[in-house]
N, C-alpha and C. Protein backbone atom coordinates (compact mmCIF):
# COMPACT_ATOMS: atom_id res chain seq x y z
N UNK A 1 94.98 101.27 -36.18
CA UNK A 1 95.40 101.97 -37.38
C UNK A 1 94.17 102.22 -38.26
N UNK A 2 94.35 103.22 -38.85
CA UNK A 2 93.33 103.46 -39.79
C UNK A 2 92.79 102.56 -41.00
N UNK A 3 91.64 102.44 -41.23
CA UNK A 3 91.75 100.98 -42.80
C UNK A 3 92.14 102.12 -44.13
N UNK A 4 92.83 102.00 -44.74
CA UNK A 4 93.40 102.45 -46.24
C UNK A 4 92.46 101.42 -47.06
N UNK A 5 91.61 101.83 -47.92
CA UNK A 5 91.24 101.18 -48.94
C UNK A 5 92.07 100.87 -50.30
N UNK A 6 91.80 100.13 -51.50
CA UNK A 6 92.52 100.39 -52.51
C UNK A 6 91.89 101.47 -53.27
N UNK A 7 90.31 101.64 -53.08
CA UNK A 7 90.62 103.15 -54.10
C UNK A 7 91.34 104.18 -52.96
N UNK A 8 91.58 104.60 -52.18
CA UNK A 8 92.32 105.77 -51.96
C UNK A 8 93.58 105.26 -52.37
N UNK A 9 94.30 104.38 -52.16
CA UNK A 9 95.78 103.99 -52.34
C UNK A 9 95.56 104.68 -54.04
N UNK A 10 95.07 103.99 -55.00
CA UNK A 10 94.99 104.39 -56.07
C UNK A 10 94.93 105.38 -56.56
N UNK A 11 93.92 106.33 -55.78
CA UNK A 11 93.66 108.03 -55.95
C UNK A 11 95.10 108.51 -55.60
N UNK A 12 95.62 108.22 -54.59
CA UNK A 12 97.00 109.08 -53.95
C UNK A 12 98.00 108.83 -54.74
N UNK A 13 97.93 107.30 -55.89
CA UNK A 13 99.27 107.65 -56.71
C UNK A 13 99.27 108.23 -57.67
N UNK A 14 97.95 108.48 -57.76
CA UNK A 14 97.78 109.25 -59.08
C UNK A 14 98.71 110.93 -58.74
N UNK A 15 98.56 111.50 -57.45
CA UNK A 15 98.85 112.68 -57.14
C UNK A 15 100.29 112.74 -56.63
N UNK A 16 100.98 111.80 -56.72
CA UNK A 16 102.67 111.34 -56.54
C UNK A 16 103.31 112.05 -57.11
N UNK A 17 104.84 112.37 -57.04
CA UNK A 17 105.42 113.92 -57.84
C UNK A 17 107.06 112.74 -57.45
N UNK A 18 107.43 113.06 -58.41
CA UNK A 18 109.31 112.73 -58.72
C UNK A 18 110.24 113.73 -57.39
N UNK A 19 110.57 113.37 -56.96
CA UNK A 19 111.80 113.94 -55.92
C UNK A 19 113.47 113.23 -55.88
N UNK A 20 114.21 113.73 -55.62
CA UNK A 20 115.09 113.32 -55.07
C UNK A 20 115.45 112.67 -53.96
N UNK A 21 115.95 111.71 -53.33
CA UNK A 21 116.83 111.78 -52.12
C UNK A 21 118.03 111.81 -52.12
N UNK A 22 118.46 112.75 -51.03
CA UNK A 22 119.90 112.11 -50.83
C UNK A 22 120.17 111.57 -49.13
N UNK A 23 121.06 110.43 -49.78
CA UNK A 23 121.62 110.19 -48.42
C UNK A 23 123.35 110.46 -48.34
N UNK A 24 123.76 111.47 -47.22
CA UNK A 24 124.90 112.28 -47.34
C UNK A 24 125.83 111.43 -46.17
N UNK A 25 126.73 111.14 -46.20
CA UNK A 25 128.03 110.56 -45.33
C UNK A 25 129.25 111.32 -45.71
N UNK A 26 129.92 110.23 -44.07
CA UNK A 26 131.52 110.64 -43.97
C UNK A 26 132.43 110.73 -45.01
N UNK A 27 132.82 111.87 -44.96
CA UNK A 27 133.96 111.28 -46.42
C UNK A 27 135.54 111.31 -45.75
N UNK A 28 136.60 111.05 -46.49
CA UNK A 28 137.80 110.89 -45.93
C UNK A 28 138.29 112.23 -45.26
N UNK A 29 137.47 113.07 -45.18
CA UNK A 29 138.36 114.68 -44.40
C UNK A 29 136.78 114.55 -43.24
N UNK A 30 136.63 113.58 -43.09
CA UNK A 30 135.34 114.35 -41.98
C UNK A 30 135.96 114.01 -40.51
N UNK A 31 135.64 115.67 -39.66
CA UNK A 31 136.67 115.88 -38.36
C UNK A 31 137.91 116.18 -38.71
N UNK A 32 138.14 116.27 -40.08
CA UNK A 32 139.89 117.21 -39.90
C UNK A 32 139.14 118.44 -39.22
N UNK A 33 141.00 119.10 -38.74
CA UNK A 33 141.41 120.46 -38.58
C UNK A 33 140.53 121.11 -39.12
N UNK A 34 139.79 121.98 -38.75
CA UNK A 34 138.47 123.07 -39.57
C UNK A 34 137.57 123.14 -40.17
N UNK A 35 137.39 121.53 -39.95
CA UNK A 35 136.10 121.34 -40.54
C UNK A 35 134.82 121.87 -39.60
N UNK A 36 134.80 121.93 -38.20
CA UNK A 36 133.65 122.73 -38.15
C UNK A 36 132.87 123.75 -38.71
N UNK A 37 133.98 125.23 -39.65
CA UNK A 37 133.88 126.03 -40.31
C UNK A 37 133.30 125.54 -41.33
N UNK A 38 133.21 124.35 -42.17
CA UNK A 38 133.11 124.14 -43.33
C UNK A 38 131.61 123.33 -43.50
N UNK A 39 131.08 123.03 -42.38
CA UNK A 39 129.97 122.01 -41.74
C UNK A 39 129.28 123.42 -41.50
N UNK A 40 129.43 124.44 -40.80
CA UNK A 40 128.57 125.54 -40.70
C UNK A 40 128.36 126.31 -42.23
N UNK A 41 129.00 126.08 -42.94
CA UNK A 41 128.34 126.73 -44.38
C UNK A 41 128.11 125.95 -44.94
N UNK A 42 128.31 124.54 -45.40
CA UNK A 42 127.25 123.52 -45.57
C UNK A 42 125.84 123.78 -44.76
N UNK A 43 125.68 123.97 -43.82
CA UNK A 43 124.54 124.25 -43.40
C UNK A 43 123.97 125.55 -43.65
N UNK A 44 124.74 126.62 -43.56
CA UNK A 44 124.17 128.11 -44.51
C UNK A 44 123.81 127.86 -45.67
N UNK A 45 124.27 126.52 -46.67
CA UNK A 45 123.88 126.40 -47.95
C UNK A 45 122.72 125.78 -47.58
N UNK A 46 122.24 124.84 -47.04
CA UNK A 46 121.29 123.72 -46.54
C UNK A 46 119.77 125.06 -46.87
N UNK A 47 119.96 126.08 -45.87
CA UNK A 47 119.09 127.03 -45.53
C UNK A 47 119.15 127.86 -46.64
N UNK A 48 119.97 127.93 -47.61
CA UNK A 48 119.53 129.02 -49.22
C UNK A 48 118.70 128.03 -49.87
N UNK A 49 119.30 126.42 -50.03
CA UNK A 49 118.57 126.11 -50.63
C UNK A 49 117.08 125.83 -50.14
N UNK A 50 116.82 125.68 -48.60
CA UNK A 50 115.33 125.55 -48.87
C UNK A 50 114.98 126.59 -49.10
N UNK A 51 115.25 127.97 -48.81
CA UNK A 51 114.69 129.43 -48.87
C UNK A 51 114.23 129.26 -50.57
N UNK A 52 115.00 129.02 -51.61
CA UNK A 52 114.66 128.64 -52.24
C UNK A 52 113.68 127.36 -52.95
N UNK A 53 113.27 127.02 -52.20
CA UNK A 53 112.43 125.78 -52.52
C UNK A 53 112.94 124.49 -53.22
N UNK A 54 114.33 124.22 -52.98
CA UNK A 54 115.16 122.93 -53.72
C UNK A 54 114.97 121.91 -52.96
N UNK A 55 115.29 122.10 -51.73
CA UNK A 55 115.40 121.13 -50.44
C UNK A 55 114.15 121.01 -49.53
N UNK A 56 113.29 120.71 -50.21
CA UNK A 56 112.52 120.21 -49.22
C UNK A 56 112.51 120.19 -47.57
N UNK A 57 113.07 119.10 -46.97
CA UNK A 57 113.15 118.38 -46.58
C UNK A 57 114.64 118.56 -45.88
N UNK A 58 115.33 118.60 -44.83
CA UNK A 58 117.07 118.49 -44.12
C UNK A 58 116.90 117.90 -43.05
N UNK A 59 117.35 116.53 -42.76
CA UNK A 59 117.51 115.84 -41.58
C UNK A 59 119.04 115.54 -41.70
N UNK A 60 119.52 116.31 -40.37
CA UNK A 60 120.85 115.71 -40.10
C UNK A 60 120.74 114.66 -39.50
N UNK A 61 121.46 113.53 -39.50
CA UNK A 61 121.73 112.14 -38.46
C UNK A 61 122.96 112.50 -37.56
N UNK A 62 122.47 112.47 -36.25
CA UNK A 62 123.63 112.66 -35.73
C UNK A 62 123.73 111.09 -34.64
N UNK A 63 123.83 109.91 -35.18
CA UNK A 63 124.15 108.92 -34.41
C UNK A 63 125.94 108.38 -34.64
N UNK A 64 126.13 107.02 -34.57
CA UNK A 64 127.66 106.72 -34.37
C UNK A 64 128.02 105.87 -36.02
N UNK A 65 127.04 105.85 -36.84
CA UNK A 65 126.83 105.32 -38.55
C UNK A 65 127.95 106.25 -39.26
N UNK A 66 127.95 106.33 -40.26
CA UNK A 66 128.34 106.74 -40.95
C UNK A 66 127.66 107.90 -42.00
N UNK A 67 126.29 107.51 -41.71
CA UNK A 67 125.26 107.99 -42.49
C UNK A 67 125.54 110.14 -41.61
N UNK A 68 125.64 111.19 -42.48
CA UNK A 68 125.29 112.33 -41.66
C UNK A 68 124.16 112.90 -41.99
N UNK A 69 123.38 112.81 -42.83
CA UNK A 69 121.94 113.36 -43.15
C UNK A 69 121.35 112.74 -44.48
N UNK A 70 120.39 113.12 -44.63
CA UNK A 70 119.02 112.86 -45.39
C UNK A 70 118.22 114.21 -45.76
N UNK A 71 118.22 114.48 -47.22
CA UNK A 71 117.55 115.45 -47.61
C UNK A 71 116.73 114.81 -48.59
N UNK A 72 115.32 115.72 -48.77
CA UNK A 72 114.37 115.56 -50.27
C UNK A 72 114.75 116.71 -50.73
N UNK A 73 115.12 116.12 -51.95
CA UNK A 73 115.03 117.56 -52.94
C UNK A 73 113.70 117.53 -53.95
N UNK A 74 113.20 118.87 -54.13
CA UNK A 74 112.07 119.09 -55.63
C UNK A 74 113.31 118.94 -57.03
N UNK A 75 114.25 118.59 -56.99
CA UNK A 75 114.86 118.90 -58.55
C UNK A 75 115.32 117.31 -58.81
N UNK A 76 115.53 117.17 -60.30
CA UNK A 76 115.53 116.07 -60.58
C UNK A 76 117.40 115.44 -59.82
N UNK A 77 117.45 114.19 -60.04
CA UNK A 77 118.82 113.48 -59.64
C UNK A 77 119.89 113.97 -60.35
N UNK A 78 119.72 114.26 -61.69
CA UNK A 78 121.33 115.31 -61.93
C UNK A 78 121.61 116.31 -61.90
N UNK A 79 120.39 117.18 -61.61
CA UNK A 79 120.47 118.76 -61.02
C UNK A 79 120.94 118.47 -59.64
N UNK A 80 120.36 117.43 -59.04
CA UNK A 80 120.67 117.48 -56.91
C UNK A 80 122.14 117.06 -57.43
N UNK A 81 122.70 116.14 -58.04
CA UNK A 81 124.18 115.96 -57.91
C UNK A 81 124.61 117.03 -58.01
N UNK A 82 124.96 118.07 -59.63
CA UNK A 82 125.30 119.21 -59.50
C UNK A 82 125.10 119.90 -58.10
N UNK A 83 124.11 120.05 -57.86
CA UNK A 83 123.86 121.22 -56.72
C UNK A 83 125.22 120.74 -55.20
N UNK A 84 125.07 119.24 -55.12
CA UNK A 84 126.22 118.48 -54.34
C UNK A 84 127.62 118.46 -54.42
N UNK A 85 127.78 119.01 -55.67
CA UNK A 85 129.10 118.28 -56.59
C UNK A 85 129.24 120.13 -55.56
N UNK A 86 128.66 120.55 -55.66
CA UNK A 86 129.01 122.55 -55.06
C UNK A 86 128.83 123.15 -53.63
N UNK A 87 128.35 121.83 -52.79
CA UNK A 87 128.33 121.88 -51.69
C UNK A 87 129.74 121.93 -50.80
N UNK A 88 130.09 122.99 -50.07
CA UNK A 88 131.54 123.19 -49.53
C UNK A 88 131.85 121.81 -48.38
N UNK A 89 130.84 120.88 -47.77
CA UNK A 89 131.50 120.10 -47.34
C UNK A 89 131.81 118.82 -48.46
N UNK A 90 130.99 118.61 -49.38
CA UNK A 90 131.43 117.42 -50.42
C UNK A 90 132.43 117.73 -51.00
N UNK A 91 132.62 119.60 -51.43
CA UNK A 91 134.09 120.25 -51.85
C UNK A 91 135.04 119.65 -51.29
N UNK A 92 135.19 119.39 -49.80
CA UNK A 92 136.30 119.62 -49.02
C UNK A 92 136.31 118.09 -48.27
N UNK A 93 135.43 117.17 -49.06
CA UNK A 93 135.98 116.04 -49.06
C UNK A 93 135.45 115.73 -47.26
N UNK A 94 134.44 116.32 -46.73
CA UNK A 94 134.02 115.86 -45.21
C UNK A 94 132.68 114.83 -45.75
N UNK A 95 132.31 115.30 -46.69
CA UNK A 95 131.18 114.55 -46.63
C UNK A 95 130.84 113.89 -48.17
N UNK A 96 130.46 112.53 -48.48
CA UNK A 96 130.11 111.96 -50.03
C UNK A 96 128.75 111.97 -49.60
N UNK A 97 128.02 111.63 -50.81
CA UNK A 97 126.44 111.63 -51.28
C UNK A 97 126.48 110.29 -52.57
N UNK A 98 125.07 110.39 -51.71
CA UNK A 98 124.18 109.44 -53.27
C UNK A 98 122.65 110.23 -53.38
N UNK A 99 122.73 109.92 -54.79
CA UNK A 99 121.60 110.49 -55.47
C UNK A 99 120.31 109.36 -55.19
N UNK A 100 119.18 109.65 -55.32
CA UNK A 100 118.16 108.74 -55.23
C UNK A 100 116.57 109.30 -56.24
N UNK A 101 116.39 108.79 -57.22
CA UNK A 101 115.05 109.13 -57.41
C UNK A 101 114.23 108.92 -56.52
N UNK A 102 113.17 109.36 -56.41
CA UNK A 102 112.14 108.46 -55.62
C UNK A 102 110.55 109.60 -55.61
N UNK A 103 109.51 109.09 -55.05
CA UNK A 103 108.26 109.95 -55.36
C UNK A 103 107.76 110.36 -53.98
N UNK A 104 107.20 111.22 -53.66
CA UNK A 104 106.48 111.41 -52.67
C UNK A 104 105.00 112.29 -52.99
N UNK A 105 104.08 112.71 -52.11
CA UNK A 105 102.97 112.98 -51.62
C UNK A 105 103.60 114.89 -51.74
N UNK A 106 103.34 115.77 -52.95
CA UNK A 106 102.69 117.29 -52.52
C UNK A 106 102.31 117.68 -51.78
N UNK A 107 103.22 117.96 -50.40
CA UNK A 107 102.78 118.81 -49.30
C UNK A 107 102.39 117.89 -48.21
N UNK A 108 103.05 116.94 -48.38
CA UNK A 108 103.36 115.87 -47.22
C UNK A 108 104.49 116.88 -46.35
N UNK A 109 104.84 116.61 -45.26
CA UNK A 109 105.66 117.08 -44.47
C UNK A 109 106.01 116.70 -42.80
N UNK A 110 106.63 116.97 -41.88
CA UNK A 110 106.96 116.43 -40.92
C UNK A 110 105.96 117.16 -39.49
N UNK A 111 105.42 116.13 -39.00
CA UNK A 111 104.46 116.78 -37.80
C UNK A 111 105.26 117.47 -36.90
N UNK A 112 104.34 117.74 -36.45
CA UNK A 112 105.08 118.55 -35.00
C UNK A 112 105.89 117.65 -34.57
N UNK A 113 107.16 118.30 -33.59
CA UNK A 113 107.81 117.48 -32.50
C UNK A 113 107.12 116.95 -31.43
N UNK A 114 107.11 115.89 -31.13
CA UNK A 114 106.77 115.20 -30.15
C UNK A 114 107.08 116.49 -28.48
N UNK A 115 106.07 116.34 -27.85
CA UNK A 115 106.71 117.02 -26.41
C UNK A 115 107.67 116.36 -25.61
């Protein structure tokens, strides 16, 4: 592994920025009758909002948890609720959220896929 000194640790928090997380789950309608329809425009919203630059960040989880994704948002924790509280699957009761402050790294982002 690489050695990290403490002045870089120090330099890099200086350049730290406020984000959101959310972590998104099952809610009591997830897998009713038509919810596939309603999971595909949750995800058409997923894609306005990064087009817009809100969402960072969209990892769906697709294991056997409860957990269904993980987003960073750029907007603060009661703008991302609002923006949630309007999301058609939290509408329709497939999916709850929690809000999360938290900081990350400007233009940090996810490497390539592995081959």
């Amino acid at each position: 592994m690489p050695q990290v000194t403490d002045e870089y640790m120090r330099s890099m928090l200086t350049v730290s920025a406020p984000y959101s997380v959310v972590i998104l789950e099952r809610g009591p309608a997830y897998g009713s009758p038509g919810s596939d329809a309603i999971v595909w425009e949750h995800g058409r919203r997923n894609f306005e909002l990064r087009a817009a630059g809100v969402l960072a960040l969209v990892c769906p989880v697709r294991d056997d948890s409860d957990v269904c994704g993980v987003g960073i948002f750029t907007a603060p924790p009661d703008q991302v609720a609002r923006l949630m509280d309007e999301d058609p699957g939290v509408a329709a009761g497939l999916f709850t959220y929690h809000v999360h402050p938290c900081r990350s790294f400007p233009g940090d982002g996810l490497p390539p896929a592995p081959a």
